[in-house]
Protein backbone atom coordinates (compact mmCIF):
# COMPACT_ATOMS: atom_id res chain seq x y z
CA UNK A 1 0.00 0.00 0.00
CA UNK A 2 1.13 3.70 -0.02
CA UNK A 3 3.04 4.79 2.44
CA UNK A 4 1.62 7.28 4.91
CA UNK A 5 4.08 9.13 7.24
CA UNK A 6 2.93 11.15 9.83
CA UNK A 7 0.42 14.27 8.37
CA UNK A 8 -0.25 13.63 4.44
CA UNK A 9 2.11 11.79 2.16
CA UNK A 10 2.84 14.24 -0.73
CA UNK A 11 3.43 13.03 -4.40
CA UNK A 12 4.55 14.08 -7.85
CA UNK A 13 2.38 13.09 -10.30
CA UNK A 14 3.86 12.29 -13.94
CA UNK A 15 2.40 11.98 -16.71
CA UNK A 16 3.07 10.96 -20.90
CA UNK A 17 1.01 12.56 -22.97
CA UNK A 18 1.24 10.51 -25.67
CA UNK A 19 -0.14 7.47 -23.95
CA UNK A 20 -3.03 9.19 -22.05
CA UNK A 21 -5.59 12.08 -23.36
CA UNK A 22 -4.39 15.80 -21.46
CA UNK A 23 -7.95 15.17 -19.16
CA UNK A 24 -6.16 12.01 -17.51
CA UNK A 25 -3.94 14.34 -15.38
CA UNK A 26 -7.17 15.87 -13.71
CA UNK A 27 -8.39 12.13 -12.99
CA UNK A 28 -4.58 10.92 -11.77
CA UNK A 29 -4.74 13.74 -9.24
CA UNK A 30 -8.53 12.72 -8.22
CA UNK A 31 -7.29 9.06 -7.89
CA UNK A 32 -3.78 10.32 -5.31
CA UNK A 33 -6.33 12.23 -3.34
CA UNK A 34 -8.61 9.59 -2.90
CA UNK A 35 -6.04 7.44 -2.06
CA UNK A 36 -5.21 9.98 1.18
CA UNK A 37 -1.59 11.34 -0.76
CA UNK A 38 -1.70 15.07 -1.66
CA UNK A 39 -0.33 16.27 -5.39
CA UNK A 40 2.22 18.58 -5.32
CA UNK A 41 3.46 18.82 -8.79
CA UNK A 42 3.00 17.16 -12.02
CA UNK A 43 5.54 16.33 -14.29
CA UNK A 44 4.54 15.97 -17.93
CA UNK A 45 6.61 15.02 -21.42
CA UNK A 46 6.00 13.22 -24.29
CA UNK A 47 7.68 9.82 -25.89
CA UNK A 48 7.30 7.92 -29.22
CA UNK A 49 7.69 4.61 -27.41
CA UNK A 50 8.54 4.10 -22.96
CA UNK A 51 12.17 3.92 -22.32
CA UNK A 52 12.87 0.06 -21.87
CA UNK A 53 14.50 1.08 -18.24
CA UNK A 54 12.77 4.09 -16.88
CA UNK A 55 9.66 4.25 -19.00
CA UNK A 56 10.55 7.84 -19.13
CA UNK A 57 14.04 9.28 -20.81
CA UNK A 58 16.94 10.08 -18.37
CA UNK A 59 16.27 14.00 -18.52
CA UNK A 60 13.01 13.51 -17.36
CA UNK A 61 14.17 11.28 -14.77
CA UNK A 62 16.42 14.13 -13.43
CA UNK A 63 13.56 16.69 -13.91
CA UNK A 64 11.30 14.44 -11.26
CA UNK A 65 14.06 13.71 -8.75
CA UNK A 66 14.70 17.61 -8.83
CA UNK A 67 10.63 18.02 -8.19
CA UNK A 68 10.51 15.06 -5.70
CA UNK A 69 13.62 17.38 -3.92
CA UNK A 70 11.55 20.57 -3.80
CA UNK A 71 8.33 19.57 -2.57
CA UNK A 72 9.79 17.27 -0.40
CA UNK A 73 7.56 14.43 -1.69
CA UNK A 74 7.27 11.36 -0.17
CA UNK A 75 6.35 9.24 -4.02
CA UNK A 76 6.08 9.64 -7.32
CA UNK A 77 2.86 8.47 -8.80
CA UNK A 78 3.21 7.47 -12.64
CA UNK A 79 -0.18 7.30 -14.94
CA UNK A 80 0.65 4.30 -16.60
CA UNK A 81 1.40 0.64 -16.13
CA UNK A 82 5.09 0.03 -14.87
CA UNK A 83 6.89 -2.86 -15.40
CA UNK A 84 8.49 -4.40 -12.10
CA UNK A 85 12.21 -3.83 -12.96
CA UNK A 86 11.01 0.27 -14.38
CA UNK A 87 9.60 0.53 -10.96
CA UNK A 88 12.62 -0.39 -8.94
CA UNK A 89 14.71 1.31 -11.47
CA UNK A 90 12.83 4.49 -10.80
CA UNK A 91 12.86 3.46 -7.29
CA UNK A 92 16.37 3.42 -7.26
CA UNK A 93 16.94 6.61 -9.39
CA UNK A 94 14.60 8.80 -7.09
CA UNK A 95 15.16 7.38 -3.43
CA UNK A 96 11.13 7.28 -3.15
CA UNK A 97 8.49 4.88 -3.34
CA UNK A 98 7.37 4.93 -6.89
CA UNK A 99 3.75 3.73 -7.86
CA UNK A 100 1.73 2.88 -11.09
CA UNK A 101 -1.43 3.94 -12.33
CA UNK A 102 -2.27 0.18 -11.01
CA UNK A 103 -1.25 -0.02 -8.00
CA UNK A 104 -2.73 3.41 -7.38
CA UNK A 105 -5.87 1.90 -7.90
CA UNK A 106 -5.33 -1.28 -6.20
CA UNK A 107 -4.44 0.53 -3.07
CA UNK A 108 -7.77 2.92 -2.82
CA UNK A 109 -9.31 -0.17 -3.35
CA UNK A 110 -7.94 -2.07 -0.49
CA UNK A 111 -8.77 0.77 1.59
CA UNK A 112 -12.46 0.87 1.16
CA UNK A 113 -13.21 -2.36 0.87
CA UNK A 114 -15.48 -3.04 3.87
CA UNK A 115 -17.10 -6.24 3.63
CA UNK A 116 -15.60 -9.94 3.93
CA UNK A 117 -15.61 -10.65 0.20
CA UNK A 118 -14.23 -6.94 -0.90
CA UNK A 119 -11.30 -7.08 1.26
CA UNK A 120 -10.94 -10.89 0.06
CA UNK A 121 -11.40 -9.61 -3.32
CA UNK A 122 -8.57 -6.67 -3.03
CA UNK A 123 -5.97 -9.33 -1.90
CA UNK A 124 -6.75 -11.45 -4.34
CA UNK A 125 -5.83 -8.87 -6.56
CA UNK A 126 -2.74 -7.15 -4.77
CA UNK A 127 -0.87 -11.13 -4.55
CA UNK A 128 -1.48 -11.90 -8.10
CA UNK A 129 -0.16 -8.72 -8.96
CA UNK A 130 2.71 -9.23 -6.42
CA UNK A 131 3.52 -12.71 -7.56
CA UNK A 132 4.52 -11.40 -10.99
CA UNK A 133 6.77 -8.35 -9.44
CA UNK A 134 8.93 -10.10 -7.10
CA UNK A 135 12.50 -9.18 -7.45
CA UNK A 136 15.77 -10.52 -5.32
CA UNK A 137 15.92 -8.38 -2.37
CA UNK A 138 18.17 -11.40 -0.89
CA UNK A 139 21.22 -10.96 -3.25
CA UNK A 140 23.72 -10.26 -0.35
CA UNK A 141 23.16 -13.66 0.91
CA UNK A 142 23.45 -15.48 -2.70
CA UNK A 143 26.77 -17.92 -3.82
CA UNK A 144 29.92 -15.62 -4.74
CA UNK A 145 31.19 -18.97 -6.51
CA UNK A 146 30.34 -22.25 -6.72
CA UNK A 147 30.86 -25.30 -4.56
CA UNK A 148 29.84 -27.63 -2.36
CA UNK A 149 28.74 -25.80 0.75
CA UNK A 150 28.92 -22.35 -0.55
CA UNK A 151 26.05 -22.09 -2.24
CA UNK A 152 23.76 -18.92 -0.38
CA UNK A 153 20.33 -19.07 0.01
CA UNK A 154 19.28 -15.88 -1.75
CA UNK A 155 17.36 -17.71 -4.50
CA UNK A 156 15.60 -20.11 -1.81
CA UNK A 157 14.60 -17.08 -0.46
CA UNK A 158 13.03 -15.92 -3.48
CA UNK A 159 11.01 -19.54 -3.82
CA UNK A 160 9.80 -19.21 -0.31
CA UNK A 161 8.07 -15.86 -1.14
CA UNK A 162 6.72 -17.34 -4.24
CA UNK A 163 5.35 -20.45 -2.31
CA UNK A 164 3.41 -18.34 0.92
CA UNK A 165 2.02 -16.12 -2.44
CA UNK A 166 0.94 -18.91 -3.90
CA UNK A 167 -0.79 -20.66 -0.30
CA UNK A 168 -2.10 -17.12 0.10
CA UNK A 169 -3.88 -17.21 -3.37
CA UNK A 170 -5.05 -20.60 -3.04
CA UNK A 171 -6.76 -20.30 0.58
CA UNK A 172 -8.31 -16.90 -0.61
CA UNK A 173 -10.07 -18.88 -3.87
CA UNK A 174 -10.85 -21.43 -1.81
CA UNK A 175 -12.94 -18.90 0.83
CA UNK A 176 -14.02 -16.88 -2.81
CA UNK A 177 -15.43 -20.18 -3.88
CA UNK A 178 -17.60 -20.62 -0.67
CA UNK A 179 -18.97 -16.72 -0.56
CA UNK A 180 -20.16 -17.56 -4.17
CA UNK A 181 -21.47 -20.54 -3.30
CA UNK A 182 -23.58 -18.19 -0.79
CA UNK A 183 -24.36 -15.59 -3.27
CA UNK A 184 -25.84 -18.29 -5.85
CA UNK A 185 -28.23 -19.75 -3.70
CA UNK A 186 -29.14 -16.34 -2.78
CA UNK A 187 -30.05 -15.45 -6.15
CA UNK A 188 -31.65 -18.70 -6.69
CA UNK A 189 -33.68 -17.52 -3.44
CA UNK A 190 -34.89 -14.28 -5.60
CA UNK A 191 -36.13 -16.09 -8.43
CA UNK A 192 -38.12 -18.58 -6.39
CA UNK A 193 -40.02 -15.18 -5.05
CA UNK A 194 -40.02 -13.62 -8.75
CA UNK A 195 -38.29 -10.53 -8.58
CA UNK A 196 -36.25 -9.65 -11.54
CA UNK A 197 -32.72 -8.11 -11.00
CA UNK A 198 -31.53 -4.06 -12.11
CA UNK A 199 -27.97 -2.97 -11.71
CA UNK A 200 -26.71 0.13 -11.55
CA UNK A 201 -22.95 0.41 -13.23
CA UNK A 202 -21.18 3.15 -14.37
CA UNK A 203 -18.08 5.28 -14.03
CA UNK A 204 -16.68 6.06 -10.78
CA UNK A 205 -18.15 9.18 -9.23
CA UNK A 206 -20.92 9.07 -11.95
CA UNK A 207 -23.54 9.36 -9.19
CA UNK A 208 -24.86 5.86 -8.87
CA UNK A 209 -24.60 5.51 -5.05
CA UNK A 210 -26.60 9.02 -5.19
CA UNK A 211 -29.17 7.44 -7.43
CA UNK A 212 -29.14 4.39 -5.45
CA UNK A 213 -30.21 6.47 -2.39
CA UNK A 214 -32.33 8.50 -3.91
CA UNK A 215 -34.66 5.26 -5.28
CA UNK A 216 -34.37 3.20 -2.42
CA UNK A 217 -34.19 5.62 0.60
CA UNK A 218 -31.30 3.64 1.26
CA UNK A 219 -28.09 4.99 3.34
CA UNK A 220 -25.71 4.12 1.15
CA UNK A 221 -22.40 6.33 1.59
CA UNK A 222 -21.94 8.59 -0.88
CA UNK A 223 -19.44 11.16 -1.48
CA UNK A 224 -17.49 13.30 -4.59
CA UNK A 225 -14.51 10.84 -4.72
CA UNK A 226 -13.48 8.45 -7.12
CA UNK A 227 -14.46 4.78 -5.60
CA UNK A 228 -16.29 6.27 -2.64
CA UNK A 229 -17.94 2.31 -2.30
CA UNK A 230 -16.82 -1.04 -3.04
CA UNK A 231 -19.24 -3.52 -2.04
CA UNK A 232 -22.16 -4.47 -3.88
CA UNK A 233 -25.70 -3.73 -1.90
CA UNK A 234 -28.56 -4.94 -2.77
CA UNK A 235 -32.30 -3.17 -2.31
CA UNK A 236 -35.86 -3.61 -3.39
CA UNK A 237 -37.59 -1.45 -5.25
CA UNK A 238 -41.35 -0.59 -5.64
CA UNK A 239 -42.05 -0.26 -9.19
CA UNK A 240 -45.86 -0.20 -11.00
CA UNK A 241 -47.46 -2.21 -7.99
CA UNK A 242 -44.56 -4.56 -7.78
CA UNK A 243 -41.05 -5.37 -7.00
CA UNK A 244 -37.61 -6.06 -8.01
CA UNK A 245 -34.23 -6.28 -6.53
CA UNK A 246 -31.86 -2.97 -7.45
CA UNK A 247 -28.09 -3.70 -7.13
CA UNK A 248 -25.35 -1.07 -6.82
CA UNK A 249 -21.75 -2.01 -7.81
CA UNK A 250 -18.46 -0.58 -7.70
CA UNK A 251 -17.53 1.82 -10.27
CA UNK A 252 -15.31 1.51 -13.15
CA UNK A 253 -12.50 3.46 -14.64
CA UNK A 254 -10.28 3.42 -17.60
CA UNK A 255 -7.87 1.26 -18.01
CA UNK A 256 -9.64 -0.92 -14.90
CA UNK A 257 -6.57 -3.03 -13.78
CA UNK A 258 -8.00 -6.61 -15.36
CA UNK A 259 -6.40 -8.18 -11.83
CA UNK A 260 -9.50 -6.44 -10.10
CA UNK A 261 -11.90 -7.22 -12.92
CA UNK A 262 -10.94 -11.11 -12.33
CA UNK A 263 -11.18 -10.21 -8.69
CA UNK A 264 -14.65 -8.91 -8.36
CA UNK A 265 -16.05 -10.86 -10.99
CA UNK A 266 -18.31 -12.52 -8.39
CA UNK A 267 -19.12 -9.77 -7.18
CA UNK A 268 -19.93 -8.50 -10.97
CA UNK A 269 -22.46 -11.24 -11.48
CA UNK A 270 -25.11 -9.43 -10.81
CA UNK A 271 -24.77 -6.93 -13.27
CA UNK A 272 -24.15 -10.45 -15.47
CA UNK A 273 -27.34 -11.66 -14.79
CA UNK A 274 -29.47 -8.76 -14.75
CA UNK A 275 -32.91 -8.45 -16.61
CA UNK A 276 -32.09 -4.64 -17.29
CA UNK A 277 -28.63 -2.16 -16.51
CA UNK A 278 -28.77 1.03 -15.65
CA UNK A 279 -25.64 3.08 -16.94
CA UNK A 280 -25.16 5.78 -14.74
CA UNK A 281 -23.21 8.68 -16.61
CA UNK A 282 -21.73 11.80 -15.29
CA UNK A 283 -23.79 14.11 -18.20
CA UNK A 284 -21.13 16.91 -16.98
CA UNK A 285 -17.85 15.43 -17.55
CA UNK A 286 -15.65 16.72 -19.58
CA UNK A 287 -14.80 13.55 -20.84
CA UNK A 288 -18.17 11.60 -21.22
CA UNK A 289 -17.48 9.97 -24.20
CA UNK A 290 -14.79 8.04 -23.23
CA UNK A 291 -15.83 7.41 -19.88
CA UNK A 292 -18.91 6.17 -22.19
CA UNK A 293 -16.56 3.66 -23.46
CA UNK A 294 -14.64 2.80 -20.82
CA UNK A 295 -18.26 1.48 -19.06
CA UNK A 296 -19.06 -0.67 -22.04
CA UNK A 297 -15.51 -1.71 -22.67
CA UNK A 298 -16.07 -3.48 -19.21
CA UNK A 299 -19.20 -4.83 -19.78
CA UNK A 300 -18.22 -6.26 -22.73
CA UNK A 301 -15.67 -8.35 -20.83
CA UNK A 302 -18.51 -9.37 -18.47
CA UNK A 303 -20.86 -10.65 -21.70
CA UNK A 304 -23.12 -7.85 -21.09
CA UNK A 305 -25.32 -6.72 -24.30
CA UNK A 306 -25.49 -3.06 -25.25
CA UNK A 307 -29.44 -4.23 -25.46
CA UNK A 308 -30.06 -4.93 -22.43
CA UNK A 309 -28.21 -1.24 -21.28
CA UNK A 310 -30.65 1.65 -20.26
CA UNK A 311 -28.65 5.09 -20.10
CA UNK A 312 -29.12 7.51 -17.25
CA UNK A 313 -27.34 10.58 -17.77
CA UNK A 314 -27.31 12.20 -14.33
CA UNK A 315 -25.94 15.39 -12.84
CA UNK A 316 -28.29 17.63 -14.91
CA UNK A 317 -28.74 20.10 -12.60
CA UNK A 318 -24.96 21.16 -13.55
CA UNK A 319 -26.12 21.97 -16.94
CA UNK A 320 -29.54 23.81 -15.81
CA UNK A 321 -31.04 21.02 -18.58
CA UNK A 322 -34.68 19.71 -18.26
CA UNK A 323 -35.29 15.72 -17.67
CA UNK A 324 -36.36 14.16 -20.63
CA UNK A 325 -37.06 10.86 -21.71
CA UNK A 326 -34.94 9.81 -25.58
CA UNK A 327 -36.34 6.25 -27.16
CA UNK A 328 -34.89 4.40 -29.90
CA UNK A 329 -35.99 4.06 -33.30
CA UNK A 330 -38.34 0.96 -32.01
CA UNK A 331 -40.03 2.76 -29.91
CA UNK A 332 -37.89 1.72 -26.86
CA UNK A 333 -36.60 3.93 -23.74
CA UNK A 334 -32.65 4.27 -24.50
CA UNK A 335 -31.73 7.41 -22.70
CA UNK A 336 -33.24 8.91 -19.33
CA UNK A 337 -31.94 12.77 -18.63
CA UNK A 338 -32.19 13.08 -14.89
CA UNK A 339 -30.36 14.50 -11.73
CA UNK A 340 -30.34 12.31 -8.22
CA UNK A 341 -29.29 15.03 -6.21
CA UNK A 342 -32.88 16.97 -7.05
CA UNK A 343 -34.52 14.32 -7.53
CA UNK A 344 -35.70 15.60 -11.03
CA UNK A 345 -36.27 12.94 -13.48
CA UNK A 346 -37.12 10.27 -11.25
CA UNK A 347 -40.46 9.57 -12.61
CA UNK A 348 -39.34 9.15 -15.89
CA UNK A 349 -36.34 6.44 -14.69
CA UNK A 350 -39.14 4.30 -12.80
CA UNK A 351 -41.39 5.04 -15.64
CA UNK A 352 -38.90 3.93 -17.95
CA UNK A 353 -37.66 0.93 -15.96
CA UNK A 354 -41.25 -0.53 -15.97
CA UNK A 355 -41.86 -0.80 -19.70
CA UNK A 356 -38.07 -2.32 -20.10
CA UNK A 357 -38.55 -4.81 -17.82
CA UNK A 358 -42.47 -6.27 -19.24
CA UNK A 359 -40.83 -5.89 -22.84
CA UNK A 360 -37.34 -8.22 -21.01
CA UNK A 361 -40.17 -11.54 -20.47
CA UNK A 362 -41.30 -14.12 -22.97
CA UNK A 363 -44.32 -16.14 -21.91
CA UNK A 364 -44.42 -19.57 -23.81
CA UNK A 365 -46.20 -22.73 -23.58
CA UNK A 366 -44.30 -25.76 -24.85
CA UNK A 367 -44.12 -29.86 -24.74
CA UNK A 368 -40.80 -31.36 -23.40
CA UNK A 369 -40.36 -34.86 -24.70
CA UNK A 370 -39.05 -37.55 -21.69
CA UNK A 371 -35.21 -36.73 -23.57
CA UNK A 372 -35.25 -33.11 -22.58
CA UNK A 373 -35.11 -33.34 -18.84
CA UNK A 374 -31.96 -31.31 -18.77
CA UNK A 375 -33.55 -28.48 -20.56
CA UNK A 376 -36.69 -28.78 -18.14
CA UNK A 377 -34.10 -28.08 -15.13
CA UNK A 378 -32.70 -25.10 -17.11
CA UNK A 379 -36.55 -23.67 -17.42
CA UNK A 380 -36.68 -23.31 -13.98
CA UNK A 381 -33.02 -22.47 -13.19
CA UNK A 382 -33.36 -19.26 -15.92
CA UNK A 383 -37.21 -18.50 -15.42
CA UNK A 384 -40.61 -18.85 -13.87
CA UNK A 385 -42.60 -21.92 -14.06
CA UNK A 386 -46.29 -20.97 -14.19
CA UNK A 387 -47.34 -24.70 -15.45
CA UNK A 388 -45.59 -28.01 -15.21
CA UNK A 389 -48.13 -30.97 -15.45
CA UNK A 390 -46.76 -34.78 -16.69
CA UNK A 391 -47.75 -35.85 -20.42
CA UNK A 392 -49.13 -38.66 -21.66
CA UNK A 393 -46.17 -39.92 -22.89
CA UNK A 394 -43.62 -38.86 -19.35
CA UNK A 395 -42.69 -36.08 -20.98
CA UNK A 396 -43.86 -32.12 -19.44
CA UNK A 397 -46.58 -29.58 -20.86
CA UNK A 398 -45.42 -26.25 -19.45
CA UNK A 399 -45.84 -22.14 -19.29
CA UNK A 400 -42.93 -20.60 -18.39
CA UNK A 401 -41.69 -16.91 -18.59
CA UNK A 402 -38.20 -16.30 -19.93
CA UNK A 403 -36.05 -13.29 -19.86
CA UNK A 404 -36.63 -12.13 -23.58
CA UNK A 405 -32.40 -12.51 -24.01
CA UNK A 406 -32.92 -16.72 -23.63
CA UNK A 407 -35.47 -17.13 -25.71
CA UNK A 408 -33.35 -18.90 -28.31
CA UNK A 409 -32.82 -21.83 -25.80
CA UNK A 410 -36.76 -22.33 -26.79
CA UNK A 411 -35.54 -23.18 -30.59
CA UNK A 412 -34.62 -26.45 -30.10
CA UNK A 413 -37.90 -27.44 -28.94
CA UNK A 414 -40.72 -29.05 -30.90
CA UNK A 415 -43.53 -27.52 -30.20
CA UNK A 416 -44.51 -24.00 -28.61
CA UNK A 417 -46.23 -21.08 -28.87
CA UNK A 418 -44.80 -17.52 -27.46
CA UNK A 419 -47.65 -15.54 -25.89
């Protein structure tokens, strides 16, 4: 983690323009501050390609040890991804601790974690990064020349640390494994009661815990700082005389380390198997577009379809812009213009939300032949069961309701009708 001396650890930010857009400094500086460092200069140049030893050229080396001498900072905090031997290189150049973009992000992270699966999730993610950046810090002790008792135990060293990683890893899957466990019968405890699932993604500080709040009357902290929550919470909403289950996540970012994505995957499922997905954007940003993308980029690694996305763009108060509702050209809500804070817009989100999620169900009624037992188990793993009598010949007639997106599961079957 970053080191914290007494009073506020003070870093030099640096950044390469030619890897990052000129708005990434702004959200660097956001990230050392929610991390608990203060910024107290920025160092910027510009490369065709990162130096092989430094990722930055030797001038600009000597240009941030001379800013890391008059501010008195405590690290230097790069916007990019380091590789281990540039970071001890720099290390070694500078006399300070030197952190990555990544492990910027990896350490708010493992601060706010609060529950028993975040903070398992965070060290899942810290050793696996840790396993691939260990270096020999035991080289005193190693073999000056060979021979039968002189070999040193430097590299032994260096195995040992890669073995208690390793146990580490292992015993945190293994306690992973059983908190999913918990969470699947969980949600298979939601769709015996027949409430359908909404998440609520989006970039960090976007406004979704605000939303959240603002839907549920829940308490869910929220504050103007990148990551301000971790953990998933879960809440019910009323909605047109009935209910379903709203889920907030943790925010995402550009260039999302993938060590966290593989971390909180679990923790992701929900937005995986959600009937609809609320993308929560920050309508004032500067940089909305690619925040846009950065959202989807990350959904797409999760298997989430753009179709089953409904857009919120929140914060319009900062724009002194009306809520309005935008549909596709089906017909279809695709774009809600609202602000959480005031509350204005609100009706048209529910409103919204409502005719998404009747348009999300397929009612059919089919015959399953004696063969398809398997996909008679998947009926009622993936949807509701309204019917299921025995047919004359052992096989089922049945009336289900599907989530429209696994309707094609209904194409191998004989005979059905969709209602």
């Amino acid at each position: 983690m970053i080191p914290r001396p007494a009073g506020e650890a003070r870093a030099v930010l640096v950044h390469i323009a030619t890897l990052f857009d000129a708005e990434d400094v702004a959200e660097l500086a956001a990230l050392t501050q929610s991390a608990g460092a203060q910024p107290v200069a920025v160092v910027q140049g510009s490369r065709q390609e990162p130096d092989p030893k430094f990722f930055i050229g030797k001038g600009k080396v000597e240009e941030v040890r001379q800013a890391v001498a008059a501010h008195q900072a405590d690290l230097v905090l790069f916007n990019h991804a380091l590789s281990p031997s540039q970071e001890r290189n720099l290390e070694q150049a500078l006399g300070v601790r030197v952190v990555d973009r990544i492990g910027l992000i990896l350490d708010i992270f493992a601060q706010r974690a609060r529950s028993y699966e975040g903070k398992l999730q965070v060290e899942l993610a810290q050793l696996r990064r840790m396993a691939t950046r260990l270096v020999r810090g035991w080289t005193h002790l190693e073999r000056q020349k060979g021979g039968i008792g002189l070999r040193g135990p430097g590299e032994t060293q260096l195995e040992t640390d890669r073995r208690l990683i390793a146990q580490r890893i292992r015993q945190i899957e293994q306690r992973l494994r059983r908190v999913e466990k918990q969470r699947r019968q969980s949600r298979r405890a939601r769709k015996k009661v027949e409430l359908p699932t909404v998440a609520l993604v989006g970039y960090t500080n976007a406004g979704k815990s605000t939303l959240f709040n603002a839907l549920t009357n829940a308490q869910v902290y929220a504050a103007d700082q990148l990551f301000a929550t971790l953990d998933s919470t879960l809440r019910r909403l009323e909605l047109a005389g009935s209910q379903v289950i709203l889920a907030d996540t943790v925010g995402f970012i550009r260039h999302l380390p993938h060590e966290l994505i593989a971390a909180f995957r679990s923790t992701l499922q929900e937005t995986c198997e959600a009937e609809v997905v609320l993308h929560v954007i920050d309508a004032s940003a500067d940089q909305r577009l690619a925040q846009i993308e950065a959202v989807y980029a990350v959904l797409g690694e999760l298997g989430v379809e753009r179709g089953r996305v409904l857009e919120v763009y929140n914060k319009i108060d900062r724009l002194g812009l009306a809520p309005r509702l935008e549909r596709d050209s089906d017909g279809r809500p695709r774009r809600v213009w609202l602000s959480a804070k005031t509350r204005a817009g609100l009706d048209l989100l529910l409103a919204a939300l409502a005719e998404t999620l009747a348009a999300e169900v397929v009612r059919a009624k089919l015959h399953l032949p004696p063969r398809e037992a398997g996909l008679r188990a998947r009926l009622f793993a993936l949807g509701r069961v309204l019917q299921d009598e025995v047919a004359g010949d052992g096989g089922w007639n049945m009336e289900v309701e599907l989530p429209a997106r696994h309707r094609n599961i209904l194409e191998g079957v004989g005979a059905y009708s969709l209602r």
